[in-house]
C-alpha atoms as a PDB file:
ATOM      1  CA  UNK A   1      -2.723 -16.201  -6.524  1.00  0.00           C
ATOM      2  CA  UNK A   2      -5.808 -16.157  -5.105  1.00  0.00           C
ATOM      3  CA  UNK A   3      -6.787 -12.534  -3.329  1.00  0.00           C
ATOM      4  CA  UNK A   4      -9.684 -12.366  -1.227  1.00  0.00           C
ATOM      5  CA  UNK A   5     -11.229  -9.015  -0.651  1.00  0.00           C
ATOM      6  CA  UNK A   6     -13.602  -8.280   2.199  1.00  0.00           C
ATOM      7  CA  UNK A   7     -15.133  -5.059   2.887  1.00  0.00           C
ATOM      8  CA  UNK A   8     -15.725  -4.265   6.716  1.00  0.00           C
ATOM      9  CA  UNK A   9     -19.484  -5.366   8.202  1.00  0.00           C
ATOM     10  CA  UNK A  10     -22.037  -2.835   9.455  1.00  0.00           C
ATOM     11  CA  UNK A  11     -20.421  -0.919  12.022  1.00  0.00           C
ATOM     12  CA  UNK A  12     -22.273   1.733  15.032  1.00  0.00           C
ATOM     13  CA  UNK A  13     -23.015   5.010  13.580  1.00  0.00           C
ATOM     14  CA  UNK A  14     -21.742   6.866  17.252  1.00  0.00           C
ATOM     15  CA  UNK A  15     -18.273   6.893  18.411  1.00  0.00           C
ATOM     16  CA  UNK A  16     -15.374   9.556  19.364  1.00  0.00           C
ATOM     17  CA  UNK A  17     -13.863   9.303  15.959  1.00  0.00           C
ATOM     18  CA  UNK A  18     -14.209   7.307  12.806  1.00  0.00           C
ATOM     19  CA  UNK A  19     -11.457   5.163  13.794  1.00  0.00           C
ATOM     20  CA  UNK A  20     -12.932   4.024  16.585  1.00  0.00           C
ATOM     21  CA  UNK A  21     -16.379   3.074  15.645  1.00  0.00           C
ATOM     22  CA  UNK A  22     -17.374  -0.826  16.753  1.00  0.00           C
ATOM     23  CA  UNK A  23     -19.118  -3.406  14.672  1.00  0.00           C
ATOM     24  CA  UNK A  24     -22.679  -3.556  15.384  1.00  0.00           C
ATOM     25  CA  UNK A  25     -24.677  -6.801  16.074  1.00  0.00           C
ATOM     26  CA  UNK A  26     -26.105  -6.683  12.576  1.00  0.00           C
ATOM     27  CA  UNK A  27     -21.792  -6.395  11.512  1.00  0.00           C
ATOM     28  CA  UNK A  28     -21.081  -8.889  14.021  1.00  0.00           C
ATOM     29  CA  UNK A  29     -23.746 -11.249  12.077  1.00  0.00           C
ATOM     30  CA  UNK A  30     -22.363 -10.566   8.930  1.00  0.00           C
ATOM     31  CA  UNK A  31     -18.485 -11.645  10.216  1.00  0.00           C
ATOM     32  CA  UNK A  32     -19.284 -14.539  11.421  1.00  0.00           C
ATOM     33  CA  UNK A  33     -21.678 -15.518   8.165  1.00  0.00           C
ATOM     34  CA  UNK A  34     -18.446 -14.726   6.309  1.00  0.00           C
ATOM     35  CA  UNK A  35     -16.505 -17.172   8.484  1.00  0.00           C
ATOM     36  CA  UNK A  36     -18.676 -19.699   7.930  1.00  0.00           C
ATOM     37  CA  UNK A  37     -18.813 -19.508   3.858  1.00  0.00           C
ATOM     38  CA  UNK A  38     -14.957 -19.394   3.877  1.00  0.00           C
ATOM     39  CA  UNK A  39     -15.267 -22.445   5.865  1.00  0.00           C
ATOM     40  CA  UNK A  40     -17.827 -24.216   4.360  1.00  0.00           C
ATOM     41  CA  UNK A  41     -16.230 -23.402   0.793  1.00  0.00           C
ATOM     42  CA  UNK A  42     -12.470 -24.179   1.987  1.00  0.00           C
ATOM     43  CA  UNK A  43     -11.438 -20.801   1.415  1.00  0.00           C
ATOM     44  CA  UNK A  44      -8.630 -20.549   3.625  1.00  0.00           C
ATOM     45  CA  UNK A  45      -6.107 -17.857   2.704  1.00  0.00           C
ATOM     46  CA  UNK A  46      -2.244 -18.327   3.846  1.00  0.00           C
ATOM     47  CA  UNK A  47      -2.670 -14.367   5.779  1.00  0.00           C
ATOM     48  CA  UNK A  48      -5.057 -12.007   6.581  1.00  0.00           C
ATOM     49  CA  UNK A  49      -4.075  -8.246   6.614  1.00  0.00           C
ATOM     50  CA  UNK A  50      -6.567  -5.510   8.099  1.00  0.00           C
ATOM     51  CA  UNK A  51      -6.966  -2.163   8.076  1.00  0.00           C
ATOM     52  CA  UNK A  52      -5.958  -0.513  11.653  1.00  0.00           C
ATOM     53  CA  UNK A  53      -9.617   0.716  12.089  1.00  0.00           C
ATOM     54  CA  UNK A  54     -11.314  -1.191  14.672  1.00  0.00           C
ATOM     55  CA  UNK A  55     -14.251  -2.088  12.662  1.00  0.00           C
ATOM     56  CA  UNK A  56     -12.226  -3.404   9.628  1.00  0.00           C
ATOM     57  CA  UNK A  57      -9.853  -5.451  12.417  1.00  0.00           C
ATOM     58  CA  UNK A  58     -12.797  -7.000  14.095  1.00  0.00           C
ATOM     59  CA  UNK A  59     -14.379  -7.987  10.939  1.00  0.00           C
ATOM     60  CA  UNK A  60     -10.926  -9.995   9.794  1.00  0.00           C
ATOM     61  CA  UNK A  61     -10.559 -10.990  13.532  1.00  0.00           C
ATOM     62  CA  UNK A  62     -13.584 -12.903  13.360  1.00  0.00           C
ATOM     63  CA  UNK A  63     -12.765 -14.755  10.046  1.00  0.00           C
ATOM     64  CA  UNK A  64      -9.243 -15.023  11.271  1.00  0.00           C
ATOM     65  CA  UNK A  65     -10.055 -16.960  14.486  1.00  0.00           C
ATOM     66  CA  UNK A  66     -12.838 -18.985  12.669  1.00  0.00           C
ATOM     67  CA  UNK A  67     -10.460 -19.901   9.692  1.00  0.00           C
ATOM     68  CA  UNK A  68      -7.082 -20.392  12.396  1.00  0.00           C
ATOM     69  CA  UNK A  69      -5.416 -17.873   9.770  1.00  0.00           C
ATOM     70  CA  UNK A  70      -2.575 -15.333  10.915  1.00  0.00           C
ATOM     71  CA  UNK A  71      -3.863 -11.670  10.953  1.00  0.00           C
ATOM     72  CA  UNK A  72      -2.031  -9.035  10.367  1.00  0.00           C
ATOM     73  CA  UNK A  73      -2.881  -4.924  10.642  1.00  0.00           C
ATOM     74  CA  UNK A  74      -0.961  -2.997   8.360  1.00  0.00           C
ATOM     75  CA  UNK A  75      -1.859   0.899   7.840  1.00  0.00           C
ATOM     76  CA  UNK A  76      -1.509   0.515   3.702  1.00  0.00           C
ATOM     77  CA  UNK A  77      -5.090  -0.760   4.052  1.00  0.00           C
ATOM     78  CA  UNK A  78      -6.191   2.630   5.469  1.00  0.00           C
ATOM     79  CA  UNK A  79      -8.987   4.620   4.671  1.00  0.00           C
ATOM     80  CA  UNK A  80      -7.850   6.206   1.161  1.00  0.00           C
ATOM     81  CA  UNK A  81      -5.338   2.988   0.661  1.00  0.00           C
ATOM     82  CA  UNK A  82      -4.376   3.598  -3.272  1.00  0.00           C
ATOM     83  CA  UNK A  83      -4.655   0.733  -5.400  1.00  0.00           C
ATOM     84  CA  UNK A  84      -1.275   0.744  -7.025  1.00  0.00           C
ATOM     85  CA  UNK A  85       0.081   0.662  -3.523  1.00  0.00           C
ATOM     86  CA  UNK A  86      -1.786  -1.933  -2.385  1.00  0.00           C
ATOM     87  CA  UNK A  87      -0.766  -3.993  -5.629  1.00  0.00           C
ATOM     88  CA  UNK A  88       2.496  -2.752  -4.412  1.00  0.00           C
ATOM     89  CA  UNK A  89       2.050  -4.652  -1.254  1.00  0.00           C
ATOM     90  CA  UNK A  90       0.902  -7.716  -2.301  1.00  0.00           C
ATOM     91  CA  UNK A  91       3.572  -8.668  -4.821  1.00  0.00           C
ATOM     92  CA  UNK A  92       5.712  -8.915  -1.608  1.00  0.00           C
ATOM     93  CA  UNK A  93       3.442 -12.068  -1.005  1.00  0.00           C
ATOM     94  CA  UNK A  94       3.615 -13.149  -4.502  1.00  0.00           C
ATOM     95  CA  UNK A  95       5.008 -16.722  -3.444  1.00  0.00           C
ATOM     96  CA  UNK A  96       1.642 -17.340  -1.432  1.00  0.00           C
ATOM     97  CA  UNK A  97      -1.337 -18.821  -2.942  1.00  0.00           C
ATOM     98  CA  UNK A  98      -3.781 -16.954  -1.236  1.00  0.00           C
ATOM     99  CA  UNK A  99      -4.105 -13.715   0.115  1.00  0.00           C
ATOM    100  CA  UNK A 100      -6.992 -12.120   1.824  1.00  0.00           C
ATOM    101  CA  UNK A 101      -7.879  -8.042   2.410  1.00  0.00           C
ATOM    102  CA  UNK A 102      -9.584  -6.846   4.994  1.00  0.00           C
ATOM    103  CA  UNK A 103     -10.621  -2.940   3.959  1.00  0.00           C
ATOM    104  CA  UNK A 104     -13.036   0.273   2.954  1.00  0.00           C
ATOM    105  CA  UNK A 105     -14.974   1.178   0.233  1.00  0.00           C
ATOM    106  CA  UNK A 106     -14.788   2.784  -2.162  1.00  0.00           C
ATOM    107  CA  UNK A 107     -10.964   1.465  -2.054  1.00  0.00           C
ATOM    108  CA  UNK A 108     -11.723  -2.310  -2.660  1.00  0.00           C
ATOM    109  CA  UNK A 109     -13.978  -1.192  -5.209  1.00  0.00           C
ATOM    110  CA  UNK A 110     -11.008   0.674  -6.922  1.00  0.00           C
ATOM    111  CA  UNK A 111      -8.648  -1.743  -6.542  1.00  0.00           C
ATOM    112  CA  UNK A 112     -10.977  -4.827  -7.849  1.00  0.00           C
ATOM    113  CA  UNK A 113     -11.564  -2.016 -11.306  1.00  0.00           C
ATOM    114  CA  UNK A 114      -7.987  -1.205 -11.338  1.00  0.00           C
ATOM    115  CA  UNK A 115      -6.766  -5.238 -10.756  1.00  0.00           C
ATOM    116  CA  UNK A 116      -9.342  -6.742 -13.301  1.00  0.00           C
ATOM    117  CA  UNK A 117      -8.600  -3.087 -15.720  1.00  0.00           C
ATOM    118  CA  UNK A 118     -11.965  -2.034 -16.214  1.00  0.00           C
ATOM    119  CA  UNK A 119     -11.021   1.938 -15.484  1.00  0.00           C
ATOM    120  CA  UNK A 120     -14.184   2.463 -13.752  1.00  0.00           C
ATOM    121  CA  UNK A 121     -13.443   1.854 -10.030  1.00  0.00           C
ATOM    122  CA  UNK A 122     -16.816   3.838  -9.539  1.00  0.00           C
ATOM    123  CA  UNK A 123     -18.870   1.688 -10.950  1.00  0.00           C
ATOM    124  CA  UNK A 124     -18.244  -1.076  -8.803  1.00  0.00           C
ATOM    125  CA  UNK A 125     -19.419  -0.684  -5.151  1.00  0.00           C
ATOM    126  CA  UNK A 126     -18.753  -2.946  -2.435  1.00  0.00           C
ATOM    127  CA  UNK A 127     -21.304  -3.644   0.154  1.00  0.00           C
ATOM    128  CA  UNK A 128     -20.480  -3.815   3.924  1.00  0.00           C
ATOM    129  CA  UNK A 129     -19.521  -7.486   4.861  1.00  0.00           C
ATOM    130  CA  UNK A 130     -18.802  -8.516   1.086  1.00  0.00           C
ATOM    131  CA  UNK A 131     -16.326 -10.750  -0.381  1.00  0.00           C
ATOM    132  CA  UNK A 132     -14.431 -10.745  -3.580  1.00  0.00           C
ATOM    133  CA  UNK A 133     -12.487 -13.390  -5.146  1.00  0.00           C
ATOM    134  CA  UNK A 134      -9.634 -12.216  -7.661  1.00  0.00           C
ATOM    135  CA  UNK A 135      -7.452 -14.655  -9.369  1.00  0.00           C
ATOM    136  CA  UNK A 136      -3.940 -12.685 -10.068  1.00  0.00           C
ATOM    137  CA  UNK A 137      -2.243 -14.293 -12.943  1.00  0.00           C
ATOM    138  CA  UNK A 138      -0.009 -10.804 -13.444  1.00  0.00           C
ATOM    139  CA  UNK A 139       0.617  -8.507 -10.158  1.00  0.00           C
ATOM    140  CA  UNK A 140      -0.121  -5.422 -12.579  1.00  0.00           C
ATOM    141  CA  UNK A 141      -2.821  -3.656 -13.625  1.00  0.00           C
ATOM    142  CA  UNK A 142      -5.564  -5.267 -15.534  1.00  0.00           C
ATOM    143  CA  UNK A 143      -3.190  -8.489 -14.411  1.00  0.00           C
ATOM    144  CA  UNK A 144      -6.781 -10.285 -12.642  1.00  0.00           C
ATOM    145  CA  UNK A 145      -9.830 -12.013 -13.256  1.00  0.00           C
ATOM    146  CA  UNK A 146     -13.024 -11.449 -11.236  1.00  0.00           C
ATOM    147  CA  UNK A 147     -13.999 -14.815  -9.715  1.00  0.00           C
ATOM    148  CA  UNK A 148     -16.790 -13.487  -7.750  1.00  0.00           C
ATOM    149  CA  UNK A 149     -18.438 -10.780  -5.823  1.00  0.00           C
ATOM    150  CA  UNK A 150     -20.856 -11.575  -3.419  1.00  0.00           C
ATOM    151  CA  UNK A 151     -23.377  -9.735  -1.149  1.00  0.00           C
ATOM    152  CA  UNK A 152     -23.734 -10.298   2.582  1.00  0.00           C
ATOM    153  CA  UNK A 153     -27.012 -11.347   1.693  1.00  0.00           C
ATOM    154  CA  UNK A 154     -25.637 -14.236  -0.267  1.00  0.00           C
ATOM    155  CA  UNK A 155     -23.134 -15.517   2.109  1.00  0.00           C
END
């Protein structure tokens, strides 16, 4: 499988609660620059899941529309999701060929270390509006190859 993992874009700094917080225009940039590289590269995964936080759901809206991919929010992509239960997750989509994440650092960063079995989720850090590519030959731990990480910068 193929499992895309993209971290939320920049999002306002003031809002009633964390949950709640918008994407800015620089985080609205960065979604649609993310929707075009998917595009222009043929990614196209078979589902999109989000976090519930309105930030992370506008970020996959945006690739969602722009890729004509079924979103869907699910609340095990959280703030705090764990990576064994997001592996957990996924291998209910094992029969797909591509998957993509929508979600929060440091969790993506966590799960790529704990998918590709490095043991250092810290040491990986996942910028705002950046995409990961993961090829999952085993749904276990250390079962994953990093294709690539890349910086909004890049996309």
């Amino acid at each position: 499988m193929e499992l895309y993992l993209l971290r939320h874009a920049d999002a306002e700094t003031v809002a009633q609660s964390d949950d709640e917080r918008f994407l800015s225009e620089k985080g609205m940039q960065q979604s649609q620059r993310v929707a075009r590289f998917c595009e222009a590269h043929e990614i196209k995964p078979d589902i999109i899941f989000s976090s519930p936080l309105r930030r992370t759901h506008q970020t996959a809206a945006i690739v969602a529309d722009k890729l004509r991919v079924e979103l869907k929010t699910v609340r095990w992509l959280g703030c705090g999701a764990q990576a064994s239960d997001m592996l957990a997750q996924i291998r209910e989509y094992r029969n797909l060929p591509s998957l993509m994440l929508v979600g929060h650092e440091p969790d993506l960063g966590l799960f790529t270390a704990f998918m590709i079995g490095t043991g250092h989720g810290e040491n990986i850090h996942v910028r705002k509006g950046a995409l990961i590519k993961l090829s999952v030959a085993e749904f276990a731990e250390a079962g994953a190859s990093l294709e690539f990480l890349l910086p909004p910068k890049l996309l």
